[in-house]
Protein backbone atom coordinates (compact mmCIF):
# COMPACT_ATOMS: atom_id res chain seq x y z
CA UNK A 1 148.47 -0.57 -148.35
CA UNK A 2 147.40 -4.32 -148.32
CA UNK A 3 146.44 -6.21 -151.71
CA UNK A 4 142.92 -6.50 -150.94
CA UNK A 5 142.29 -2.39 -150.30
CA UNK A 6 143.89 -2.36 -153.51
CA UNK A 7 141.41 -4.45 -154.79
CA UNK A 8 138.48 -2.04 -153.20
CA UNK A 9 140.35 0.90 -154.72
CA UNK A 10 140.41 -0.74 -157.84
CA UNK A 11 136.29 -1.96 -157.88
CA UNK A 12 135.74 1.64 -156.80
CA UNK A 13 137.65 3.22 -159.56
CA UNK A 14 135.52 0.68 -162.16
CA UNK A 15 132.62 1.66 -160.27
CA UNK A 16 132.85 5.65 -160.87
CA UNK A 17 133.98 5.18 -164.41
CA UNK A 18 130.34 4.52 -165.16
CA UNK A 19 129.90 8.19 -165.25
CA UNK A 20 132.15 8.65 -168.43
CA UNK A 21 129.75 6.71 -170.64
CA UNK A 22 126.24 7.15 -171.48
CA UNK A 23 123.58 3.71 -170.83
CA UNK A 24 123.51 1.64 -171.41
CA UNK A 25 126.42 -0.05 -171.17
CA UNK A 26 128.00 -3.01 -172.92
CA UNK A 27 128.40 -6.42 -171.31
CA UNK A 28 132.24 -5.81 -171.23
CA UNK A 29 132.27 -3.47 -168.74
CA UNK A 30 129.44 -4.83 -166.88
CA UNK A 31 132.24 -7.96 -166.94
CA UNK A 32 134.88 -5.77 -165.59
CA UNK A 33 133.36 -4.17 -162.44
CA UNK A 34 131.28 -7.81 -161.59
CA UNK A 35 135.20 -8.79 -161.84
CA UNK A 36 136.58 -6.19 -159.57
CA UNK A 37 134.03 -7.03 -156.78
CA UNK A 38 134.48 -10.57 -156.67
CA UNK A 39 138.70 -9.78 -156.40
CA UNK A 40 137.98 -7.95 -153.34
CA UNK A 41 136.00 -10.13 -151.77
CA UNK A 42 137.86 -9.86 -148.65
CA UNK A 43 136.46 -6.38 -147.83
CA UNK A 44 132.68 -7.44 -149.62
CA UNK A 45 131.47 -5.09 -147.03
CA UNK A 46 133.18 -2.00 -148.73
CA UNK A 47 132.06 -3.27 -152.27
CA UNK A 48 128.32 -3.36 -151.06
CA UNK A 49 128.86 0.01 -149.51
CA UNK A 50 130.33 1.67 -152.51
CA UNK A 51 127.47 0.26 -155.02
CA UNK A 52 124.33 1.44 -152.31
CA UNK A 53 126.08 5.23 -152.27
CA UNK A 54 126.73 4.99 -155.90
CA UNK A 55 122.65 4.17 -156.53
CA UNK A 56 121.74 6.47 -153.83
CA UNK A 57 123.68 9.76 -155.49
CA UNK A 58 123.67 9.03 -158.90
CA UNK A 59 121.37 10.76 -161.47
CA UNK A 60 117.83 8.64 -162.42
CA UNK A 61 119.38 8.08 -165.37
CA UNK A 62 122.17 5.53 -163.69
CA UNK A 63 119.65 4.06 -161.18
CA UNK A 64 119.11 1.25 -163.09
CA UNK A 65 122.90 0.57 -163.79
CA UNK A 66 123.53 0.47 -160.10
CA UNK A 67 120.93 -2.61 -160.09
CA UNK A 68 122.73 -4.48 -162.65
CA UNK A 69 125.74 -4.23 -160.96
CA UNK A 70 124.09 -5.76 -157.71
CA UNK A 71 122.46 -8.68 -160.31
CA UNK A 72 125.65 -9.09 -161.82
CA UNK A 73 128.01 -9.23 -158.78
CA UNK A 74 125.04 -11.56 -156.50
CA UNK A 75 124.67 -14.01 -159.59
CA UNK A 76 128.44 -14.85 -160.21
CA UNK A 77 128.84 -14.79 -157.06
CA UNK A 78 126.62 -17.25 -156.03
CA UNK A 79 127.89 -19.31 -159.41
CA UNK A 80 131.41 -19.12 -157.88
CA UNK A 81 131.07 -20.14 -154.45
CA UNK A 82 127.36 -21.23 -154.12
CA UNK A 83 124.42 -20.11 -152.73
CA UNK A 84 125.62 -20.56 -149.01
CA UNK A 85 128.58 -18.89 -149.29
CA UNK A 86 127.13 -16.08 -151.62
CA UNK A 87 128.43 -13.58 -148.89
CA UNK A 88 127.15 -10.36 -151.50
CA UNK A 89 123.75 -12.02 -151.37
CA UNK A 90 123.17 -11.64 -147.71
CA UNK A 91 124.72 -8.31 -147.34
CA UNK A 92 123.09 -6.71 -150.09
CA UNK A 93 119.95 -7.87 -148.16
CA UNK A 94 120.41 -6.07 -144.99
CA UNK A 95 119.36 -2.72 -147.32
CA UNK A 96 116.97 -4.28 -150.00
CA UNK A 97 114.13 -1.53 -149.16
CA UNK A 98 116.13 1.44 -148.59
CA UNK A 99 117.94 0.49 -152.12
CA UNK A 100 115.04 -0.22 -154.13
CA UNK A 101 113.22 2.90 -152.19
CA UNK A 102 116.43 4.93 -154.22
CA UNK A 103 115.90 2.92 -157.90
CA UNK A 104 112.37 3.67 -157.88
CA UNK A 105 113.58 7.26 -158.44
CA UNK A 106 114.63 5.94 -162.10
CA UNK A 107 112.68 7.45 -165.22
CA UNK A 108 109.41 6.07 -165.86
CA UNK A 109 109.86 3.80 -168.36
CA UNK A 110 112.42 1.75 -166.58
CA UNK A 111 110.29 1.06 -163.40
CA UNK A 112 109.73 -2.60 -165.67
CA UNK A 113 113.39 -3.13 -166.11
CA UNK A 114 113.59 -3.68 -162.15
CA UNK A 115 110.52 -5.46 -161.96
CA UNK A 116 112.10 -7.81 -164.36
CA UNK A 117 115.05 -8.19 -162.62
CA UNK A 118 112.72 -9.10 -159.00
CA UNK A 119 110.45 -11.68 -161.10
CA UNK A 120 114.23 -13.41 -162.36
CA UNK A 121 115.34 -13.03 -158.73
CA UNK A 122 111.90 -14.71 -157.48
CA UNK A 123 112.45 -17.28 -160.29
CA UNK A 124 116.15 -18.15 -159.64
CA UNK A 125 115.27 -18.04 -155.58
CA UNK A 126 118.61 -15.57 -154.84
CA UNK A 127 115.53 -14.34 -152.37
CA UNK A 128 112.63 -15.53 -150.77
CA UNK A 129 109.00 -14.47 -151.91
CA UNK A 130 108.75 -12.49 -148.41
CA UNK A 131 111.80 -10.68 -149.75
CA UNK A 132 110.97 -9.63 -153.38
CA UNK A 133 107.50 -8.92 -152.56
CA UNK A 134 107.44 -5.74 -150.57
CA UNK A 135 110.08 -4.94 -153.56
CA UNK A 136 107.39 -5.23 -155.72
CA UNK A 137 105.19 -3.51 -153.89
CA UNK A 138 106.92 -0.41 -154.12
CA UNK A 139 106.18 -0.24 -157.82
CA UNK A 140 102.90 1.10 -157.01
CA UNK A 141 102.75 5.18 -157.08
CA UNK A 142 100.48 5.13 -154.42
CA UNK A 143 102.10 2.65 -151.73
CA UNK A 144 102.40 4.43 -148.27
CA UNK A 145 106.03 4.65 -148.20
CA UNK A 146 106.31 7.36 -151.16
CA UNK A 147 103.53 9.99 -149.60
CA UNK A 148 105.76 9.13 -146.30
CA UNK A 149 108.78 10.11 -148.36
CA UNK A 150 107.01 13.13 -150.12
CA UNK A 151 105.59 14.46 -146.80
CA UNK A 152 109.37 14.41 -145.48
CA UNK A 153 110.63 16.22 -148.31
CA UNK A 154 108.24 18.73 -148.32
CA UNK A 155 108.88 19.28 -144.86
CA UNK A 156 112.36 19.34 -145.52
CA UNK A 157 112.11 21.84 -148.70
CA UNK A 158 109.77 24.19 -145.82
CA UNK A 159 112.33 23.93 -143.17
CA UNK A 160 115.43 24.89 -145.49
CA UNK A 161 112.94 27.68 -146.82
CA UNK A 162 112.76 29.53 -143.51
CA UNK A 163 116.18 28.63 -143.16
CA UNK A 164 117.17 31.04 -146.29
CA UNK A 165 114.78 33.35 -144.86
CA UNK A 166 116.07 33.88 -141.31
CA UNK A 167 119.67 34.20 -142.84
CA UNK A 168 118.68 36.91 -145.10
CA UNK A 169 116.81 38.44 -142.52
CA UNK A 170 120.18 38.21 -140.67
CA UNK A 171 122.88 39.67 -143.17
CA UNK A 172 119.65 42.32 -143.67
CA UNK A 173 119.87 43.76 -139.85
CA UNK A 174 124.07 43.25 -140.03
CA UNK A 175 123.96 45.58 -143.01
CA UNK A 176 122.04 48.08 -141.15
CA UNK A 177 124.27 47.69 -137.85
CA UNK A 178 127.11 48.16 -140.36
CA UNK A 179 125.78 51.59 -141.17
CA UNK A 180 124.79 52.72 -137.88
CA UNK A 181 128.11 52.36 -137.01
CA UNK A 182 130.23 53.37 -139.91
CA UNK A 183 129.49 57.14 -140.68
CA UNK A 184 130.07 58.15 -144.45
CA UNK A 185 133.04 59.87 -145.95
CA UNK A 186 130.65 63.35 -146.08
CA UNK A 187 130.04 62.71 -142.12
CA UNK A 188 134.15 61.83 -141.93
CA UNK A 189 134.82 65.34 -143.34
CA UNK A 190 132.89 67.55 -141.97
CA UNK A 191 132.80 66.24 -138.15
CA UNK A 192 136.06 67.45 -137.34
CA UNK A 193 135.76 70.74 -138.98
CA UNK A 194 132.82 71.62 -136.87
CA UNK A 195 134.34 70.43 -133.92
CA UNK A 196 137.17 73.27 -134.79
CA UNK A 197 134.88 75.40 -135.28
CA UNK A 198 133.43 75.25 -132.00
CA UNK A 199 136.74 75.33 -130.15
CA UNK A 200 137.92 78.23 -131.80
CA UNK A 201 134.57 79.80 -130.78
CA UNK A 202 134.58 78.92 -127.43
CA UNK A 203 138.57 80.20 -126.88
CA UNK A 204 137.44 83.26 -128.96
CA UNK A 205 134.95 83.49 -126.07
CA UNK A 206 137.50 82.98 -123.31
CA UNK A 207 139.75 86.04 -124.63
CA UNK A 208 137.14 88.54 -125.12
CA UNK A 209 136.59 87.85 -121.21
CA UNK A 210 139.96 88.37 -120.33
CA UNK A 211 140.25 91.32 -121.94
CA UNK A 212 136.87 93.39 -121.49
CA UNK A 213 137.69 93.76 -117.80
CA UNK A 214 141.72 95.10 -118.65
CA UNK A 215 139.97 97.23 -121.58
CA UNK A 216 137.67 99.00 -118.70
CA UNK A 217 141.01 99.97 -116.71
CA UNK A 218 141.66 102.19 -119.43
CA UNK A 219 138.92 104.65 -119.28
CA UNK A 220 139.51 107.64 -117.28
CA UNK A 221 137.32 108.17 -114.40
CA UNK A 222 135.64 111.78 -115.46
CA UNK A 223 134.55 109.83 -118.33
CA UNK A 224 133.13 106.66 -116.98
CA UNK A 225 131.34 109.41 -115.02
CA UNK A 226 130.14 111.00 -118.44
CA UNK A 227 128.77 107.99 -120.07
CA UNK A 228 126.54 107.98 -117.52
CA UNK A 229 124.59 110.98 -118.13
CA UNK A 230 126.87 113.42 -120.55
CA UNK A 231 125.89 114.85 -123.59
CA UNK A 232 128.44 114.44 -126.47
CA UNK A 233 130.67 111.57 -128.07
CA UNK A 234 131.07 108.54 -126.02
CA UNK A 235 133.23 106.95 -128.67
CA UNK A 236 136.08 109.28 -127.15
CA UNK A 237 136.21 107.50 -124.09
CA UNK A 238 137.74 104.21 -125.67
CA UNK A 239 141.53 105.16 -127.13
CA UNK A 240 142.21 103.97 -130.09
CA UNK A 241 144.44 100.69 -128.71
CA UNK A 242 140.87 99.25 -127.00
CA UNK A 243 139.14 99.83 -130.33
CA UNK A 244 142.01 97.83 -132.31
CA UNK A 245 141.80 94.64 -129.21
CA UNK A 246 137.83 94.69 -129.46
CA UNK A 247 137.65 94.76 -133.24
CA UNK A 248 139.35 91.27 -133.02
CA UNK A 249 136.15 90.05 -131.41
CA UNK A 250 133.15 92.33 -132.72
CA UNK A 251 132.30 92.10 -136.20
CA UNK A 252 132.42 95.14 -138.27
């Protein structure tokens, strides 16, 4: 790794440590990070990138840190190596608007800290009136931009909404699949025993018929002719080995 990502690494690692202090902060270590910047001034374009996520993700309560450290790093800049060459300047310009749109977000009463800092940017000309202006103009409540920017994230908040709601909808109908599917340990149990059941009743079935027709063999003639019309005891006509084979069938 070359000296100057070092350098980055380094303004980066200043950078985050302004979340392990409450603001304000003191001018020391507003020194340090303005420091840091201007050492990596090689890669300015990773500095300026760093500081516009940092304001963008912070908490409100760090907004208005984030804008120091772009006053601090454009001014000694510019002291350093002059307004033509104040390369922080003009790339912190490309994203003046979407920054500022991001600071605005700040508590309430420090909406006049940044105005301050514009009217000493107007003042020291690090940008043109046609610059700072529409920067000022975003002070107002009511400018266009922020019922743009509400209307978006209300849209947003309704789209992620029925988002949440089709996905519970979703695991809803997979946890009903689930049980279509998946029988309970009662069901588990008893599904095989019935299915014995019935095959033992069925091959129950299939002996009785095999049987019944070698169980008739065994009656003598004269008295298959008797149960037909003869007074008397008919139970005489089955020996007692048929009675013992059908008993394994009919109930008593």
């Amino acid at each position: 790794m070359s000296s100057d990502m070092e350098a980055v690494n380094l303004f980066n690692s200043e950078l985050s440590s302004l979340y392990d202090v409450k603001p304000p902060i003191s001018k020391g270590k507003m020194t340090s990070i303005t420091l840091a910047a201007l050492k990596a001034m090689k890669y300015y374009n990773h500095v300026v990138q760093s500081v516009e996520k940092f304001i963008e993700k912070c908490k409100p309560e760090y907004k208005i840190l984030g804008l120091y450290v772009i006053d601090s790093i454009i001014r000694q800049s510019r002291h350093q190596f002059g307004p033509e060459k104040n390369l922080f300047a003009m790339r912190f310009a490309r994203n003046l608007t979407n920054n500022f749109i991001h600071l605005y977000k700040c508590p309430d009463d420090e909406k006049a800290k940044i105005i301050r800092v514009l009217h000493l940017w107007q003042k020291n000309k690090i940008f043109m009136p046609d610059v700072i202006t529409p920067l000022l103009d975003l002070a107002n409540p009511n400018h266009e931009i922020w019922e743009k920017i509400n209307l978006e994230q209300r849209a947003s908040e309704a789209m992620q909404s029925n988002n949440n709601s089709s996905q519970a909808k979703k695991e809803l109908l997979d946890y009903d699949d689930d049980e279509d599917v998946e029988p309970n340990n009662e069901n588990k149990d008893r599904t095989p025993r019935l299915s014995q059941q019935s095959q033992l009743s069925e091959q129950q079935q299939q002996q009785m018929s095999e049987a019944l027709p070698s169980l008739a063999d065994k009656i003598p003639q004269n008295e298959k002719n008797a149960s037909l019309g003869v007074k008397g005891d008919t139970s005489v006509m089955i020996d007692g080995e048929i009675k013992i084979k059908l008993s394994k069938y009919i109930p008593a």
